[in-house]
PDB file of N, CA and C in Angstrom:
ATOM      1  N   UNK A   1     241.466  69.528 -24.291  1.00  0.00           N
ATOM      2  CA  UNK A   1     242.346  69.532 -23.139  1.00  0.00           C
ATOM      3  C   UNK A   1     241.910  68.401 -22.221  1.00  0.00           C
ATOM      4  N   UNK A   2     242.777  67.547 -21.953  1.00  0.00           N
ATOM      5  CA  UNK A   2     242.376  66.419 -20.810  1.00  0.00           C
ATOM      6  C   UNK A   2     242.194  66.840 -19.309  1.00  0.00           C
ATOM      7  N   UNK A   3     241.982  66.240 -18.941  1.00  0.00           N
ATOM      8  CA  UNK A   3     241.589  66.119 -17.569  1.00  0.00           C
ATOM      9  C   UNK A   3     242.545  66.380 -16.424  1.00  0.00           C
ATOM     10  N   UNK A   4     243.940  65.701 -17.003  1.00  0.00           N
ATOM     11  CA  UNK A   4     245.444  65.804 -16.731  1.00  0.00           C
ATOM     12  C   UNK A   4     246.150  67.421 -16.607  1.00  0.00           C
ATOM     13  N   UNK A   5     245.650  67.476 -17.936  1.00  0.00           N
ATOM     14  CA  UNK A   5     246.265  68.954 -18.136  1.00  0.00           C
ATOM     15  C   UNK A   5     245.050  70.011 -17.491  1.00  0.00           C
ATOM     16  N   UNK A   6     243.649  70.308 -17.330  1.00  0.00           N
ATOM     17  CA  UNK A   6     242.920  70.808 -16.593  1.00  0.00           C
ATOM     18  C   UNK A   6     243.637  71.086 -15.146  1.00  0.00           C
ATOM     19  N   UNK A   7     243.440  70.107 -14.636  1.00  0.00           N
ATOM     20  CA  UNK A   7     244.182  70.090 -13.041  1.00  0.00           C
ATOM     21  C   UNK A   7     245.532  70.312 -12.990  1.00  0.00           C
ATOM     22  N   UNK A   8     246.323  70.789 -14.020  1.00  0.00           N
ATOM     23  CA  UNK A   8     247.835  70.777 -13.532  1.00  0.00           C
ATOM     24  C   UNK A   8     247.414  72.370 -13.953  1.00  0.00           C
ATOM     25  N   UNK A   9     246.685  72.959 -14.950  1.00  0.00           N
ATOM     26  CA  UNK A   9     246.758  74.271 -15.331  1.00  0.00           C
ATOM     27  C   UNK A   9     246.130  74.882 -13.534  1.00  0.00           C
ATOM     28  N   UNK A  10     245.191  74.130 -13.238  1.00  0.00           N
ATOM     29  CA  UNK A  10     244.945  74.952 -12.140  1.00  0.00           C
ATOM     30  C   UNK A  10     245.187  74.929 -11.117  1.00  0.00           C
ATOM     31  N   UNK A  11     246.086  74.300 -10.475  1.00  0.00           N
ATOM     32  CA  UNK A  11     247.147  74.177  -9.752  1.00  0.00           C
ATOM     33  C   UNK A  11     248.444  74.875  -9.851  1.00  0.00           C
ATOM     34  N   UNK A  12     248.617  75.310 -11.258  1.00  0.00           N
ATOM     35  CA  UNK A  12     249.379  76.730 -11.748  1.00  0.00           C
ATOM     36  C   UNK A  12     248.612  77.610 -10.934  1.00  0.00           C
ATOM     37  N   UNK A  13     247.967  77.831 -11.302  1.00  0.00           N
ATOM     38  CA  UNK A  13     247.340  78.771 -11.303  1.00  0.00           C
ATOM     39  C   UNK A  13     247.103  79.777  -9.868  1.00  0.00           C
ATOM     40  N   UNK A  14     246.488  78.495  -8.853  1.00  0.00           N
ATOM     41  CA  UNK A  14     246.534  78.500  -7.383  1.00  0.00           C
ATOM     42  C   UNK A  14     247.963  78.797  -7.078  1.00  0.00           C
ATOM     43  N   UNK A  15     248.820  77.933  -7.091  1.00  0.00           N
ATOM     44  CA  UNK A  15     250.003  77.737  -6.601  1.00  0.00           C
ATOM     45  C   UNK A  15     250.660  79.753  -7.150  1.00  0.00           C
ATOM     46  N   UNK A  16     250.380  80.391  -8.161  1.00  0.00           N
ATOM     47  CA  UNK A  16     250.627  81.831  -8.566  1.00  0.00           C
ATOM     48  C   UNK A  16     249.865  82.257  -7.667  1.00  0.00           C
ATOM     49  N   UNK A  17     248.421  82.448  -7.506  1.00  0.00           N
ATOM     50  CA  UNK A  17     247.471  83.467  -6.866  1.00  0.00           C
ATOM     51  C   UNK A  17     248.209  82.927  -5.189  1.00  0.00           C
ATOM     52  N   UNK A  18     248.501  82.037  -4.577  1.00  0.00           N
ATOM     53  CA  UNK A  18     249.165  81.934  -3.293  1.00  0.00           C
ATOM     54  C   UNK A  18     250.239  82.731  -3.028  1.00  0.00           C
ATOM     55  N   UNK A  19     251.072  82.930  -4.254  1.00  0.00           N
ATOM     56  CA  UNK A  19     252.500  83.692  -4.325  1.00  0.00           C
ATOM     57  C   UNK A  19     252.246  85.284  -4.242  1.00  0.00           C
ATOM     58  N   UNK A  20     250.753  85.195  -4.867  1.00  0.00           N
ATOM     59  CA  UNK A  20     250.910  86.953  -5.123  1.00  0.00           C
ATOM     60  C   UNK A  20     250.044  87.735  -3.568  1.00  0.00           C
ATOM     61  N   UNK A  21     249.130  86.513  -2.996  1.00  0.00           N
ATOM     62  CA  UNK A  21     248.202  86.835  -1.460  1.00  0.00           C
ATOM     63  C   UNK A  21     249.303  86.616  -0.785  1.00  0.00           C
ATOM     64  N   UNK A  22     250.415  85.798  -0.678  1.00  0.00           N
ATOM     65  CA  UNK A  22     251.689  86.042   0.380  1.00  0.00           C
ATOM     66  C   UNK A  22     251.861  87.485   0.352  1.00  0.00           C
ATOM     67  N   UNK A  23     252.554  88.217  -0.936  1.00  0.00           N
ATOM     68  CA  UNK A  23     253.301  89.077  -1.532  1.00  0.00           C
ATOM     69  C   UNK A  23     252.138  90.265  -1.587  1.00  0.00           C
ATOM     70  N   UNK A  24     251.429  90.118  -1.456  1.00  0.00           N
ATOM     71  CA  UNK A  24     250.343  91.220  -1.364  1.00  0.00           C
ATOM     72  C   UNK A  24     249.966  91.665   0.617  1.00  0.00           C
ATOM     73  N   UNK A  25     250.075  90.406   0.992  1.00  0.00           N
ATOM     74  CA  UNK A  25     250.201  90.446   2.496  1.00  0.00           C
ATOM     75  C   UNK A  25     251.098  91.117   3.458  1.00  0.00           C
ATOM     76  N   UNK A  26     252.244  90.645   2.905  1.00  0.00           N
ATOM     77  CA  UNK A  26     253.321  90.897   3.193  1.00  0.00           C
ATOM     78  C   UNK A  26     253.867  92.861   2.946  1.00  0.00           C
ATOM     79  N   UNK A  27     253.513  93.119   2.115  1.00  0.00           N
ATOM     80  CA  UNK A  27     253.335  94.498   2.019  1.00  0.00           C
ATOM     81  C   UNK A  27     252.280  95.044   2.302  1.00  0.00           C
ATOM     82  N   UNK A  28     251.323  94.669   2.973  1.00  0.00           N
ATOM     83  CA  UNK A  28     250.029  95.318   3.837  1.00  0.00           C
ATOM     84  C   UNK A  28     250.479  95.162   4.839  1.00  0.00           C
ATOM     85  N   UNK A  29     251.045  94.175   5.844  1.00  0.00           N
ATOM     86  CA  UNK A  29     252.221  94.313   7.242  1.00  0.00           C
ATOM     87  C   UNK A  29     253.169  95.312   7.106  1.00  0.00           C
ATOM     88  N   UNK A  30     253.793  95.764   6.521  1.00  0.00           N
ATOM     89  CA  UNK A  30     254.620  96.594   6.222  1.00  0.00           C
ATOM     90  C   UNK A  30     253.841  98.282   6.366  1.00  0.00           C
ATOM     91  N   UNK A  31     253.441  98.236   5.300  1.00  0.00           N
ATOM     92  CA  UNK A  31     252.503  99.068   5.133  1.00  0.00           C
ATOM     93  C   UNK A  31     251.205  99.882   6.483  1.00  0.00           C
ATOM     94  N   UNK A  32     251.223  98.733   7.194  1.00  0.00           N
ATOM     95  CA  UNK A  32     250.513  99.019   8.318  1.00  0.00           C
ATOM     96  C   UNK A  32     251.466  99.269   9.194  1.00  0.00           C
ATOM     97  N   UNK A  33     252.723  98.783   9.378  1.00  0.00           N
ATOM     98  CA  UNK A  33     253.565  99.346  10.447  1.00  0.00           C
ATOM     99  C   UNK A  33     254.137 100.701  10.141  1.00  0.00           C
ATOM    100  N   UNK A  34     254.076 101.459   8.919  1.00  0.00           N
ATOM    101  CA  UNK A  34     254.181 102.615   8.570  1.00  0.00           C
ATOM    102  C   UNK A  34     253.321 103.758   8.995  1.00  0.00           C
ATOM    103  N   UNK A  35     251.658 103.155   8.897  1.00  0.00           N
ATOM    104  CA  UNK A  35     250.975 103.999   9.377  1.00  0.00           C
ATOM    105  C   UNK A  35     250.800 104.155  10.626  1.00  0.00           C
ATOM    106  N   UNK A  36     250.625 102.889  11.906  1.00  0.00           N
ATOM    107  CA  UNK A  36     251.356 103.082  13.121  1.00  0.00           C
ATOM    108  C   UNK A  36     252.336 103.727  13.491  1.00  0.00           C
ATOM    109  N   UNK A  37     253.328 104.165  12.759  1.00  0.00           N
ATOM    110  CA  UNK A  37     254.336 104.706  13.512  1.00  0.00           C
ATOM    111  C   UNK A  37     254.117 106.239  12.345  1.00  0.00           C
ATOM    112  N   UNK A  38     253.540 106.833  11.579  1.00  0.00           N
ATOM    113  CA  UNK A  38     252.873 107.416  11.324  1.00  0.00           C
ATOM    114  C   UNK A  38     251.721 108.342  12.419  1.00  0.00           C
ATOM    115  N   UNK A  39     250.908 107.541  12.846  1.00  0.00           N
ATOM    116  CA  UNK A  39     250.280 107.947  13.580  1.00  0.00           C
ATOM    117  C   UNK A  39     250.669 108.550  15.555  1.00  0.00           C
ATOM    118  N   UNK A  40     251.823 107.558  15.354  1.00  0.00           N
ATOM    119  CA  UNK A  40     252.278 107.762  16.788  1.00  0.00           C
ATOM    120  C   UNK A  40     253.034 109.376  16.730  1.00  0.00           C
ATOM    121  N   UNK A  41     253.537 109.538  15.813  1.00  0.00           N
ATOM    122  CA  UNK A  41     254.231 110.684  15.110  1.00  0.00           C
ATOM    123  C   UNK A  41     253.555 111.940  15.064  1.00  0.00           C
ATOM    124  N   UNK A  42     252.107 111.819  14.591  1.00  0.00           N
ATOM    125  CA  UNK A  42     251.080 112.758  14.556  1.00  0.00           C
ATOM    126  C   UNK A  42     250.721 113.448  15.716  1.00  0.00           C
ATOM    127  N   UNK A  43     250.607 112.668  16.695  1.00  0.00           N
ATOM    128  CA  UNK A  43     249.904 112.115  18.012  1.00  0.00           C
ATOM    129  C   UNK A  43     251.078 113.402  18.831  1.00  0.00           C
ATOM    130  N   UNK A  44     252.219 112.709  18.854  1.00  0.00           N
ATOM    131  CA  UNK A  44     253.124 113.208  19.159  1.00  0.00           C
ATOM    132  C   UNK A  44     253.187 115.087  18.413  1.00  0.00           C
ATOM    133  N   UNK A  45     253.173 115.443  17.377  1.00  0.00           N
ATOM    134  CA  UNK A  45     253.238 116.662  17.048  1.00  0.00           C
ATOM    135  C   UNK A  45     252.631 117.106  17.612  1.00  0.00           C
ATOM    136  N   UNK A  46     250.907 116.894  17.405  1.00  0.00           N
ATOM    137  CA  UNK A  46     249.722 117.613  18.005  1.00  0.00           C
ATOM    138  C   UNK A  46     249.718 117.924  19.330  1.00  0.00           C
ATOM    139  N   UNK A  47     250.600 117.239  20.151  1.00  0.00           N
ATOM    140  CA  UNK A  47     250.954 117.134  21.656  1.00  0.00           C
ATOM    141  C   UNK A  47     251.659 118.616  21.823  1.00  0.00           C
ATOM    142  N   UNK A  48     252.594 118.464  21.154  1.00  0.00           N
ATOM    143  CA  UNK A  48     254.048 119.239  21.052  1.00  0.00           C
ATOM    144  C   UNK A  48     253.060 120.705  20.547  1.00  0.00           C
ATOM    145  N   UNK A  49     252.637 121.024  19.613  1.00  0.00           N
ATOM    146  CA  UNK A  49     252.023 122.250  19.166  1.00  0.00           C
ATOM    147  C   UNK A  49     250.742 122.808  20.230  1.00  0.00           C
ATOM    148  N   UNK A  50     249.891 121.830  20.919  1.00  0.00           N
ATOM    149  CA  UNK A  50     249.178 122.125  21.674  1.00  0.00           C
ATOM    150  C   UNK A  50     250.090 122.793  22.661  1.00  0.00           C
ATOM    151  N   UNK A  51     251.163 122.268  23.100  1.00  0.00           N
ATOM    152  CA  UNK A  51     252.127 123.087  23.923  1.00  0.00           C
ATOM    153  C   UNK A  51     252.695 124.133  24.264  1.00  0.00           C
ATOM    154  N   UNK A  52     253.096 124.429  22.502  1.00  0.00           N
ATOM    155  CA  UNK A  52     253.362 125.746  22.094  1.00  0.00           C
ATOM    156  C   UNK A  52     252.172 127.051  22.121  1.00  0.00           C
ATOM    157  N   UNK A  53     251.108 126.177  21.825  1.00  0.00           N
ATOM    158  CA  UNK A  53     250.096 126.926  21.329  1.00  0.00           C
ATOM    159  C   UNK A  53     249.920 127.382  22.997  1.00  0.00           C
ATOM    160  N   UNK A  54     249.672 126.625  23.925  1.00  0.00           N
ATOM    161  CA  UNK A  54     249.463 127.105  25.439  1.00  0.00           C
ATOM    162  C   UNK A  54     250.882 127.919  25.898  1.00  0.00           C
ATOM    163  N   UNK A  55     251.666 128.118  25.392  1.00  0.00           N
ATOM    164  CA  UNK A  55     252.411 129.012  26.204  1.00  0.00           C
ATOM    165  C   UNK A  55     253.070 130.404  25.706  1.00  0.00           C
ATOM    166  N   UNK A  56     252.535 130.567  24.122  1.00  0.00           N
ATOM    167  CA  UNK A  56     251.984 131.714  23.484  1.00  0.00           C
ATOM    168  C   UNK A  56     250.834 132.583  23.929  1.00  0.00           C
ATOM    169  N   UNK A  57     249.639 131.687  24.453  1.00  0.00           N
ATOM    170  CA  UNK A  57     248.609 132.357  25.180  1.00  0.00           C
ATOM    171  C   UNK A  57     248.964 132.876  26.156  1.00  0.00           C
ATOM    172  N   UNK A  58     249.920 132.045  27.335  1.00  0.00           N
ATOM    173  CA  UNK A  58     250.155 133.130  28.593  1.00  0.00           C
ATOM    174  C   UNK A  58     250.945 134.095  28.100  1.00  0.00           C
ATOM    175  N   UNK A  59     251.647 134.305  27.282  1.00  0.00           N
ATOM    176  CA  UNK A  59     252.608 135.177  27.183  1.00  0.00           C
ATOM    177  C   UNK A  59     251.754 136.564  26.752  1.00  0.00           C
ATOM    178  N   UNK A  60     250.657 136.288  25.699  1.00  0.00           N
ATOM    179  CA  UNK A  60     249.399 137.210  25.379  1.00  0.00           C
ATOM    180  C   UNK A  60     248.481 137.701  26.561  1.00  0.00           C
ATOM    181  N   UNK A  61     248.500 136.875  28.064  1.00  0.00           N
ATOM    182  CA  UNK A  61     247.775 137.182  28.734  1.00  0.00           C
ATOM    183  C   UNK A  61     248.207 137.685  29.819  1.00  0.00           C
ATOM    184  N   UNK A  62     249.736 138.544  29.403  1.00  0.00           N
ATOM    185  CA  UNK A  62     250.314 139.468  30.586  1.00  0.00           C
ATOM    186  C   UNK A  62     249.965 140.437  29.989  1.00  0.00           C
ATOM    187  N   UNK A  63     250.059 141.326  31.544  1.00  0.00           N
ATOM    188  CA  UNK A  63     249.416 142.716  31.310  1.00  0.00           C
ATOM    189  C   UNK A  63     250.999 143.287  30.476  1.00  0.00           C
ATOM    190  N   UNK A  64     250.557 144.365  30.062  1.00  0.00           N
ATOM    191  CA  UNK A  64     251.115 145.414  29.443  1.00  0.00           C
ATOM    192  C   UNK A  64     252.387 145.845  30.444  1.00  0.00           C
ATOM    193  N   UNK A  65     253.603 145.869  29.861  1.00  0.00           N
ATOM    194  CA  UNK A  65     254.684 147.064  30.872  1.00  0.00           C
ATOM    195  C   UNK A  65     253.837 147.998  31.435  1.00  0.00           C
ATOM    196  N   UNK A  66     254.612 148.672  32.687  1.00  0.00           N
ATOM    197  CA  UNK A  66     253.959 149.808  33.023  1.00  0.00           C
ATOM    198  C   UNK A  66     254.437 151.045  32.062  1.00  0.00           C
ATOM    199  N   UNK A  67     254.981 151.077  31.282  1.00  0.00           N
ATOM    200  CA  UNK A  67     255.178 152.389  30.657  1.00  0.00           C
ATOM    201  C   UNK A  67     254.104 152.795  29.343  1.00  0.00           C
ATOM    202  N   UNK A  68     252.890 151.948  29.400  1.00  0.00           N
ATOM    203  CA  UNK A  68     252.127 152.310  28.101  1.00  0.00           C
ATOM    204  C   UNK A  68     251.100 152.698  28.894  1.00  0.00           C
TER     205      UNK A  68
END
């Protein structure tokens, strides 16, 4: 193999591994804006159930009717 063809194979080669670190990148941005808004989501439930969860307790922490 010449010298010619050496450097053009690896310049294939690069010029592929550039295409696939774009394309590999590019769906890790993605991918990360999923789990951000993922997480904001979570954030948000745990909010919402802590809520619930506090106003189940007062409701447990009235006294009894007077008829028992």
């Amino acid at each position: 193999m010449s010298l010619e063809e050496r450097v053009t194979e690896l310049e294939s080669r690069l010029a592929f591994q550039d295409d696939t670190i774009e394309a590999m990148n590019d769906v890790l941005v993605i991918q990360q804006r999923v789990v951000e808004r993922l997480q904001l989501q979570m954030a948000a439930l745990l909010k919402r159930q802590e809520e619930m969860v506090g106003q189940f307790e007062s409701f447990e922490e009235e006294a009894p009717p007077p008829h028992y």
